[in-house]
Protein backbone atom coordinates (compact mmCIF):
# COMPACT_ATOMS: atom_id res chain seq x y z
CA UNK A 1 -1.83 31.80 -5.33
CA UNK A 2 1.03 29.96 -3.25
CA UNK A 3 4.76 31.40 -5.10
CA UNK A 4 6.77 28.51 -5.21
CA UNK A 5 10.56 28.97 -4.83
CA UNK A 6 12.67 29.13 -7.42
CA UNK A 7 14.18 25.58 -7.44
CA UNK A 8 10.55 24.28 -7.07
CA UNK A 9 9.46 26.08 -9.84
CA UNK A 10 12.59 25.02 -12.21
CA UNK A 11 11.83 21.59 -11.64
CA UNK A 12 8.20 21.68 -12.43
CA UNK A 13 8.92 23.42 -15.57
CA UNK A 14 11.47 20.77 -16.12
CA UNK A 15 8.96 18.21 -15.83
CA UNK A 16 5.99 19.61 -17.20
CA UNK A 17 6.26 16.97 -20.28
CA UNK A 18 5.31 14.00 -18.88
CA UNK A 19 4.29 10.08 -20.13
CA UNK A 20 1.45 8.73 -17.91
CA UNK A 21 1.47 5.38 -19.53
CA UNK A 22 -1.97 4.15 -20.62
CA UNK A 23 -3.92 2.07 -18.80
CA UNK A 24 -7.45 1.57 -18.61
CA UNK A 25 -8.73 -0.45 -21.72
CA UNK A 26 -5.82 -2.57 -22.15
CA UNK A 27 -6.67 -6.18 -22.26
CA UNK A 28 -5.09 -8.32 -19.21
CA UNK A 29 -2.49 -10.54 -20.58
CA UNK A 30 -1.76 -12.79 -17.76
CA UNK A 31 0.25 -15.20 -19.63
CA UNK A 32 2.46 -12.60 -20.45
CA UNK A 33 3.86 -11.36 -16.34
CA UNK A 34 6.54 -13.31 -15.20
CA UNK A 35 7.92 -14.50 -12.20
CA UNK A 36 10.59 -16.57 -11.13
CA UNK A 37 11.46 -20.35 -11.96
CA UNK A 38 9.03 -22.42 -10.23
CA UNK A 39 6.11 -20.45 -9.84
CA UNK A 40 2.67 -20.08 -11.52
CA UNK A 41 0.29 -16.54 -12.24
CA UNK A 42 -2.85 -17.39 -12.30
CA UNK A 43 -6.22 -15.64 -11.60
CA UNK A 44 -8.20 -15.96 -8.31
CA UNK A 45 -10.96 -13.30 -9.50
CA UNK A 46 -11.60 -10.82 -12.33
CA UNK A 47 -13.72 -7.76 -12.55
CA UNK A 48 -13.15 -6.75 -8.84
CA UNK A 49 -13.75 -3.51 -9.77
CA UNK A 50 -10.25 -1.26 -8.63
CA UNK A 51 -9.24 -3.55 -6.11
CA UNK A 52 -6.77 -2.11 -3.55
CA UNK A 53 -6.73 -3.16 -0.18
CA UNK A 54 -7.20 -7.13 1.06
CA UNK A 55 -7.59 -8.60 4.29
CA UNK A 56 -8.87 -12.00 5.53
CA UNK A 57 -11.98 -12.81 7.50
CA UNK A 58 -11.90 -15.43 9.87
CA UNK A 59 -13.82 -17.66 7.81
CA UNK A 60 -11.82 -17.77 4.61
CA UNK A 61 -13.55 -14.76 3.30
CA UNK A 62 -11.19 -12.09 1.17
CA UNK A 63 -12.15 -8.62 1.69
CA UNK A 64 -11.37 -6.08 -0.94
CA UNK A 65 -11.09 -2.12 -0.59
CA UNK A 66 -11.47 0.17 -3.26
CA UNK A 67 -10.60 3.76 -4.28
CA UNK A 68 -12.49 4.84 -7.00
CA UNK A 69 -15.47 3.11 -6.79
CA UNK A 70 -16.74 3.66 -2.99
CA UNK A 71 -17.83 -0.30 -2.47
CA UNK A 72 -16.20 -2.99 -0.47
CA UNK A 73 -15.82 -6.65 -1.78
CA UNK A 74 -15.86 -10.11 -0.09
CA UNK A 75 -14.76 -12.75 -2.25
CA UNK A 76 -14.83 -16.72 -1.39
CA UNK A 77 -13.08 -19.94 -2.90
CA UNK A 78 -15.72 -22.22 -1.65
CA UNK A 79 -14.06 -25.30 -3.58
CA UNK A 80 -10.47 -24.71 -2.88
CA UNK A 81 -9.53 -24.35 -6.69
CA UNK A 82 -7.57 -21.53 -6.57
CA UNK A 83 -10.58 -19.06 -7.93
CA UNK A 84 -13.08 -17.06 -6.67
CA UNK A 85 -16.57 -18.89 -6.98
CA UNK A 86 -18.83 -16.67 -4.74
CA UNK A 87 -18.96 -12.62 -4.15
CA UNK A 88 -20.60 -9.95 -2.34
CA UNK A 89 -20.82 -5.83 -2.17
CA UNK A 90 -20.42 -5.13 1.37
CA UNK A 91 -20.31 -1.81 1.37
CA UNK A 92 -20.86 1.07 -0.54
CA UNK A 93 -20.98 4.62 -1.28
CA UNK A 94 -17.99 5.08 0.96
CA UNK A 95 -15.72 8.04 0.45
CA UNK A 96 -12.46 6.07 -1.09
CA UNK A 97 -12.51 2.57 1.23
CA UNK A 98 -8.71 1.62 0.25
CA UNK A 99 -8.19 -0.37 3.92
CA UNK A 100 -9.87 -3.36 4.78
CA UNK A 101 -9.17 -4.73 8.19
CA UNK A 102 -10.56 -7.59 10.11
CA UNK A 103 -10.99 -8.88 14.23
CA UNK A 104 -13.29 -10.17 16.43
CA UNK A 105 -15.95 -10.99 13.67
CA UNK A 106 -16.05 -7.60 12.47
CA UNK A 107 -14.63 -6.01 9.27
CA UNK A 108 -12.93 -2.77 9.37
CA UNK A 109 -13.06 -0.43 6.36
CA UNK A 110 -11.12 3.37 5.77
CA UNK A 111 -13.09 6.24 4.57
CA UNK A 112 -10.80 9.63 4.70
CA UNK A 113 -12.02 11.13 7.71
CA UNK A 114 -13.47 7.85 9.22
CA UNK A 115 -13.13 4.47 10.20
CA UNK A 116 -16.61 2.15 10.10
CA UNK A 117 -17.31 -1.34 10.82
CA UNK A 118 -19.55 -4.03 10.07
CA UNK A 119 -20.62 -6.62 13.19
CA UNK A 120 -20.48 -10.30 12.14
CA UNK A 121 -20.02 -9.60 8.32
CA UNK A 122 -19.49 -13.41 7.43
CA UNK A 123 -22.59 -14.09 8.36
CA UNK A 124 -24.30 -11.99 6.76
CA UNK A 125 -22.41 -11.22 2.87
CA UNK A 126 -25.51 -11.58 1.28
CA UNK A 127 -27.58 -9.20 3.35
CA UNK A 128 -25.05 -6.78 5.02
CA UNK A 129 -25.59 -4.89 7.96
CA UNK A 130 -25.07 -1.05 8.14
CA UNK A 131 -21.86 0.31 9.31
CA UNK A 132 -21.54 1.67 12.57
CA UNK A 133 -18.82 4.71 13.06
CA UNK A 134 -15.92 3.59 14.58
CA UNK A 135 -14.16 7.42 14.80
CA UNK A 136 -14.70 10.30 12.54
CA UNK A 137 -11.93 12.34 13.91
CA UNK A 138 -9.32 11.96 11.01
CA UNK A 139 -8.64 14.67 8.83
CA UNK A 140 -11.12 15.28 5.56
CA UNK A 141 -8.84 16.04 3.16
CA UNK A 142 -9.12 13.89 0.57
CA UNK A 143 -5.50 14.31 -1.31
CA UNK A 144 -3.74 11.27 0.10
CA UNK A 145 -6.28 10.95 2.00
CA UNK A 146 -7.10 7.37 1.55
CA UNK A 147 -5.95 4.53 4.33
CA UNK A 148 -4.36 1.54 4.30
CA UNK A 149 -5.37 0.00 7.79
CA UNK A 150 -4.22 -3.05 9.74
CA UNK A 151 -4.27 -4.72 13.11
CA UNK A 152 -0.52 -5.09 14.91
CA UNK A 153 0.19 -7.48 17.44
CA UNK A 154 -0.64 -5.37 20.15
CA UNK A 155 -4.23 -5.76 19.45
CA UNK A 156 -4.88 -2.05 17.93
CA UNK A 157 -5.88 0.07 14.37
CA UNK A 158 -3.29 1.30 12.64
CA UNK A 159 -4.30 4.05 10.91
CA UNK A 160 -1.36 6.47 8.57
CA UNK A 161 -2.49 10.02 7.77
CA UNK A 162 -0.72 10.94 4.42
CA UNK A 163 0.16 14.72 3.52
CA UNK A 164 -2.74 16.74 2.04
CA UNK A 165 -0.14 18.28 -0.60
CA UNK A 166 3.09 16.89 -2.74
CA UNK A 167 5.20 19.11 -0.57
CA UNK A 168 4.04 21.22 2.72
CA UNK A 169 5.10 21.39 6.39
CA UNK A 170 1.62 21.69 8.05
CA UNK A 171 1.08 22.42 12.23
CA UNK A 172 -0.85 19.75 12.76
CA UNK A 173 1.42 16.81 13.44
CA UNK A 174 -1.30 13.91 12.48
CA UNK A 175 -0.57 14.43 8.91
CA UNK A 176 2.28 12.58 6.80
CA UNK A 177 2.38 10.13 10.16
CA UNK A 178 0.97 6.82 11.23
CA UNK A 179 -1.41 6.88 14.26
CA UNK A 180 -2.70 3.91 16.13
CA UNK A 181 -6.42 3.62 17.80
CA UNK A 182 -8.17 1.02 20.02
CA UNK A 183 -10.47 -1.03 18.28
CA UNK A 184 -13.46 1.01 19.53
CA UNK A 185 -11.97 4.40 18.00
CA UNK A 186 -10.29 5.94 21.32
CA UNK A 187 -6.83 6.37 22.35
CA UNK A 188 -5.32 7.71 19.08
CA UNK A 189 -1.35 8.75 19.30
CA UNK A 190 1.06 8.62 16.57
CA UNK A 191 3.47 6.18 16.15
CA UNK A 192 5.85 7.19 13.25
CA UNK A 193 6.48 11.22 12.22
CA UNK A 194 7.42 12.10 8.69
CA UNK A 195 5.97 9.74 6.46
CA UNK A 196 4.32 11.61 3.49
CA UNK A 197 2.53 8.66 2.35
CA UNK A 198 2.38 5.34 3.13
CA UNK A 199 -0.24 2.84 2.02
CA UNK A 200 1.23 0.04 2.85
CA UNK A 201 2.68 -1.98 5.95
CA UNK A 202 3.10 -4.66 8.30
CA UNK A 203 4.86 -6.69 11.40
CA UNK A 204 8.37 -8.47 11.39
CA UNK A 205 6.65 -12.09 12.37
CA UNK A 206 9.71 -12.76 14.48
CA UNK A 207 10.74 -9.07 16.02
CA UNK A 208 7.39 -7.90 15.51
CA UNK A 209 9.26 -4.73 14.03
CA UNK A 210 6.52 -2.43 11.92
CA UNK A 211 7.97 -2.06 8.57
CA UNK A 212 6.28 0.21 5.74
CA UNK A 213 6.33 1.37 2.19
CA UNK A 214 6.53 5.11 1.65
CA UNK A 215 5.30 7.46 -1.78
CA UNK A 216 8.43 9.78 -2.43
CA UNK A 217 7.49 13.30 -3.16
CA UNK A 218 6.85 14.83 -6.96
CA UNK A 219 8.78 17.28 -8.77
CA UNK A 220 12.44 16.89 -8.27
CA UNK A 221 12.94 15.19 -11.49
CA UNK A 222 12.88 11.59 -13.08
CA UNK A 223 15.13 9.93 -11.00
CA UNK A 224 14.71 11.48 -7.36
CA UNK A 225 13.90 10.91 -4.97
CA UNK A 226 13.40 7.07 -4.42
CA UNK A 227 10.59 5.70 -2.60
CA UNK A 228 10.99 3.96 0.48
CA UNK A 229 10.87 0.69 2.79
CA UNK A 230 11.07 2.21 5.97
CA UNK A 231 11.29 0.13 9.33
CA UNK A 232 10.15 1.57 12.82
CA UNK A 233 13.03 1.04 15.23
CA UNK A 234 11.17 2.90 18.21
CA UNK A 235 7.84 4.56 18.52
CA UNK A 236 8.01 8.36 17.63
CA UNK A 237 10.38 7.88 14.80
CA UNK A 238 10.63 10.63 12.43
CA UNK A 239 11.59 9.41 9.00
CA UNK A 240 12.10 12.99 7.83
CA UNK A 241 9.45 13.89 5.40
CA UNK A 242 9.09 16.92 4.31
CA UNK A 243 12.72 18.43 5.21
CA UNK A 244 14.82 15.31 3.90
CA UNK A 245 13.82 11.90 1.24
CA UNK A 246 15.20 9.10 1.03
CA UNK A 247 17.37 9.56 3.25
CA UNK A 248 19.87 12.09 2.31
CA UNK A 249 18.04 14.56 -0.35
CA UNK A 250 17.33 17.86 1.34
CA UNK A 251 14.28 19.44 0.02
CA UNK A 252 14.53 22.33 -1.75
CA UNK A 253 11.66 24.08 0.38
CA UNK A 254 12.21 23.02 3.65
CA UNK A 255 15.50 21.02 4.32
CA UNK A 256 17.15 24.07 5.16
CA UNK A 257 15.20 23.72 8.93
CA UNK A 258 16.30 20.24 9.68
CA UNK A 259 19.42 18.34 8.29
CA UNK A 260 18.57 14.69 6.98
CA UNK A 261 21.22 13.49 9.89
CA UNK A 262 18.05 14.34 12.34
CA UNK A 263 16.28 11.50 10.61
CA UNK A 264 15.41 7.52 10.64
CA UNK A 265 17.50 6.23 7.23
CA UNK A 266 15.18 4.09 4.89
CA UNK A 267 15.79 0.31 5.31
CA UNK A 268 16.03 0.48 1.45
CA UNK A 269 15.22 3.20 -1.69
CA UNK A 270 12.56 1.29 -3.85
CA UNK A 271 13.42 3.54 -7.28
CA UNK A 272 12.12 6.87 -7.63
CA UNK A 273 8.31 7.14 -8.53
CA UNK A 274 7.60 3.35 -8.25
CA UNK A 275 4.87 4.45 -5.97
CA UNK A 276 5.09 0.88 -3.59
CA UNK A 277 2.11 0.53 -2.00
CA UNK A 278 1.04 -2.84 -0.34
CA UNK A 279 3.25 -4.83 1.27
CA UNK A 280 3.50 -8.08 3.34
CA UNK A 281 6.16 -10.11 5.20
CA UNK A 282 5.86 -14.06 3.48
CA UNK A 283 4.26 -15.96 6.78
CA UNK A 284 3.66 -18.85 4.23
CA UNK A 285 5.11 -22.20 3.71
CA UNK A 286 4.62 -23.00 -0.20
CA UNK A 287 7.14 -20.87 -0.96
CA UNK A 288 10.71 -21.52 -1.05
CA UNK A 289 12.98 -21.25 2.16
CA UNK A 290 14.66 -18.01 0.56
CA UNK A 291 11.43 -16.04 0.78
CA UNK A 292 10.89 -17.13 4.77
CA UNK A 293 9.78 -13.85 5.92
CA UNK A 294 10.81 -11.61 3.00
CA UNK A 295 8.63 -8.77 2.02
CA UNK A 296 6.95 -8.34 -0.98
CA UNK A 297 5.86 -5.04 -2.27
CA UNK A 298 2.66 -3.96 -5.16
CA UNK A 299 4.71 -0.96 -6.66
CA UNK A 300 1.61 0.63 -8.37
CA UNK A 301 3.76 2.46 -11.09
CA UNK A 302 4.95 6.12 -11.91
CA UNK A 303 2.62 8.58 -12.95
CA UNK A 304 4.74 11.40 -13.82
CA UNK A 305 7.96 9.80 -15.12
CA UNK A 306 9.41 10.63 -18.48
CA UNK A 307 9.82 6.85 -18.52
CA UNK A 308 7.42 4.86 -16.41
CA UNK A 309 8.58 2.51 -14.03
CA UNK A 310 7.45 0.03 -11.15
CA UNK A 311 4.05 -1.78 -12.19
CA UNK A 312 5.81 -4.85 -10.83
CA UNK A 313 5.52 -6.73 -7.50
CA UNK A 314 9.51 -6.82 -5.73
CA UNK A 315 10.67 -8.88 -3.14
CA UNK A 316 12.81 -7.72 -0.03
CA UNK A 317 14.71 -9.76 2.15
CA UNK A 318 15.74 -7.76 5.75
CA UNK A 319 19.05 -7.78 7.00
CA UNK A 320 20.70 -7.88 10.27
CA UNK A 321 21.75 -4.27 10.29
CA UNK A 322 18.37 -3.19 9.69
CA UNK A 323 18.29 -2.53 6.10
CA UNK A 324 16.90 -4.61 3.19
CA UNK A 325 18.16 -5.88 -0.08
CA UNK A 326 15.67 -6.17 -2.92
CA UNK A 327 14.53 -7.48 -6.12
CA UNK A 328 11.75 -7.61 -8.97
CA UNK A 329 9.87 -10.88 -8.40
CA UNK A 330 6.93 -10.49 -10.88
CA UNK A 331 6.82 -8.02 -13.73
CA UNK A 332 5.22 -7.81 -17.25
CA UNK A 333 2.46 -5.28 -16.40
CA UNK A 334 4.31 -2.63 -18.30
CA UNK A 335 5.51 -2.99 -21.80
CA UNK A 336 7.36 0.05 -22.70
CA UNK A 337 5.72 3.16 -21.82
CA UNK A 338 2.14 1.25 -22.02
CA UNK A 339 0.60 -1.24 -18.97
CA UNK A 340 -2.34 -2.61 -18.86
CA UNK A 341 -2.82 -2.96 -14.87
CA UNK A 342 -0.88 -1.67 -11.48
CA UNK A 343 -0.22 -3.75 -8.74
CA UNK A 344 -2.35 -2.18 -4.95
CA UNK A 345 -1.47 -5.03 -2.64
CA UNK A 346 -0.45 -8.47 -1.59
CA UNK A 347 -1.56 -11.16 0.57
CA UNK A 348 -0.38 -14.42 1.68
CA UNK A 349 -3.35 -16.64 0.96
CA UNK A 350 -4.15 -19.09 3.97
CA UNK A 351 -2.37 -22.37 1.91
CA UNK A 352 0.74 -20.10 0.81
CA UNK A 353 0.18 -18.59 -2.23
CA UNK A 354 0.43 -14.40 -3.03
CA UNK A 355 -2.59 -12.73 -3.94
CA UNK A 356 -1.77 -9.37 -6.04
CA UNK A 357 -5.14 -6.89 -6.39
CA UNK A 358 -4.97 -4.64 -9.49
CA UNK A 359 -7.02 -1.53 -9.12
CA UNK A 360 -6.61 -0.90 -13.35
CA UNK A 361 -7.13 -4.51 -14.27
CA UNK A 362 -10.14 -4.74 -11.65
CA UNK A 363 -7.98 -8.32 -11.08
CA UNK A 364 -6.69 -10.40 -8.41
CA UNK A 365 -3.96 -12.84 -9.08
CA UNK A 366 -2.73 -15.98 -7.54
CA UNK A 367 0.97 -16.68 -7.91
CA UNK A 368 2.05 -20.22 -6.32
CA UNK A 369 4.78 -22.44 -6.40
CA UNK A 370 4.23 -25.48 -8.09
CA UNK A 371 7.88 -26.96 -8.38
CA UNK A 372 9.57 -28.06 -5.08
């Protein structure tokens, strides 16, 4: 068995009493979130069974990823209500799907140590085909080992590799990264260094900047470190995980080898523990002007906090320095130290409006704005 250093050790034994705030068998209470003047929650699907990871198909269809459950949704709106009238299992038995990811006809789905697709899903939801191996070359490990995956504007995968531990320094440089493929599997290289865990990102629609949430490691108490929004100012970019979070908190283990100065700075600390996960820069128009290319954020919710926090969906609005200032922009999954769902992802929905998956609720919400 592994000896953890002294600080380590303090601080788990420090933490050892812990609220994990309970979750599954609450009853959704979607009158009860609340968002900003203006704007409407409503709900564009129920039991999606843990919904994570969305992504459009070319035809309207929304595809949803899963963690727990191994299966793949597609979801339509046929009459452009605002709710989910027809659905689908694509896929299934998959080893945690989480990322969902669609071009060319074909959706792309995450499965730990692979990436699979499925030719010409949309025609074919009712009957769908089997999925072909894209690559099987990522790492097996299954502790942060599920993907968030997306397409970036230069026409390839992106695919992050999280760290198989809370805290380790391993030789193989693909882990806590974020690697990029062609579409047919080949030319993998890594794009960002140091990233323990993201599950979450997306393109600057103007600078075309990659920006992306990051899970801040366990174990050094309540309130550290924060978790991140992290923006990729040049390819190679080490944002400093495991020697240095959030910036400027040297691990206890391993910040002794490199100095946080070494690192890329966070665009902005997101609270310790929130664990953000989705995120997506606002490419709509319903919204106000304010939220022209802001990013909103699914923080999924502490797990290990004395007093839980996140279980919200925050807003962040980039700066011209780089950095981002943020805010909560719809809350009311957590009541206390109880919640009854936990925000995976966002979308902007073709005519404007923010889809939020819960993986707890099995839910998908719609929040519009209905007052100009």
């Amino acid at each position: 068995m592994k000896r953890l250093p002294l600080p380590t050790l303090l601080l788990v034994l420090l933490n050892a009493s812990v609220c994990v705030p309970s979750i599954r068998g609450g009853s959704p209470k979607v009158n009860e979130l609340r968002v900003p003047a203006g704007f409407t929650v409503t709900v564009f699907a129920e039991g999606v069974t843990n919904a994570r990871g969305m992504c459009w198909g070319d035809r309207g269809t929304l595809f949803v990823g899963s963690r727990s459950e191994g299966v793949v949704h597609a979801l339509r709106d046929n009459d452009g209500d605002g709710q989910a009238d027809e659905r689908h299992i694509v896929a299934e038995d998959l080893n945690m799907p989480v990322g969902v990811a669609f071009r060319s006809g074909a959706l792309y789905v995450s499965a730990v140590d692979r990436i699979v697709r499925l030719d010409s899903i949309e025609d074919r939801l009712a009957t769908p085909p089997a999925a072909k191996v894209v690559t099987d070359a990522y790492p097996k490990d299954t502790h942060h080992g599920w993907k968030f995956i997306a397409f970036g504007p230069d026409g390839r995968l992106y695919v992050p590799v999280g760290a198989p531990c809370n805290i380790c320094l391993s030789p193989d440089s693909t882990y806590a990264s974020i690697t990029r493929i062609n579409a047919d599997g080949t030319g993998r290289e890594i794009v960002a260094h140091g990233v323990r865990n993201t599950v979450g990102f997306d393109w600057h629609p103007a600078t075309r900047e990659l920006w992306f949430t990051d899970n801040g490691r366990d174990w050094l108490g309540d309130d550290s470190p924060d978790c991140e929004l992290n923006r990729l100012p040049r390819d190679g970019a080490h944002f400093g995980y495991p020697f240095c979070h959030a910036g400027n908190i040297s691990d206890p283990e391993f910040g002794a080898q490199r100095p946080c100065a070494e690192f890329t700075p966070p665009a902005a600390g997101l609270g310790p523990h929130v664990a953000p996960l989705g995120m997506r820069f606002y490419s709509g128009s319903m919204f106000p002007e304010r939220y022209r290319h802001a990013i909103f954020i699914a923080e999924h919710g502490s797990w290990n906090r004395s007093k839980p926090i996140g279980y919200r969906v925050s807003v962040a609005f980039p700066q011209g320095d780089g950095t981002a200032r943020t805010e909560v922009f719809a809350e009311g999954w957590l009541n206390g130290s109880k919640a009854w769902g936990r925000p995976a992802d966002v979308l902007v929905a073709p005519d404007g409006a923010l889809l939020v998956s819960d993986d707890a609720a099995d839910m998908i919400y719609r929040i519009a704005y209905t007052r100009p």
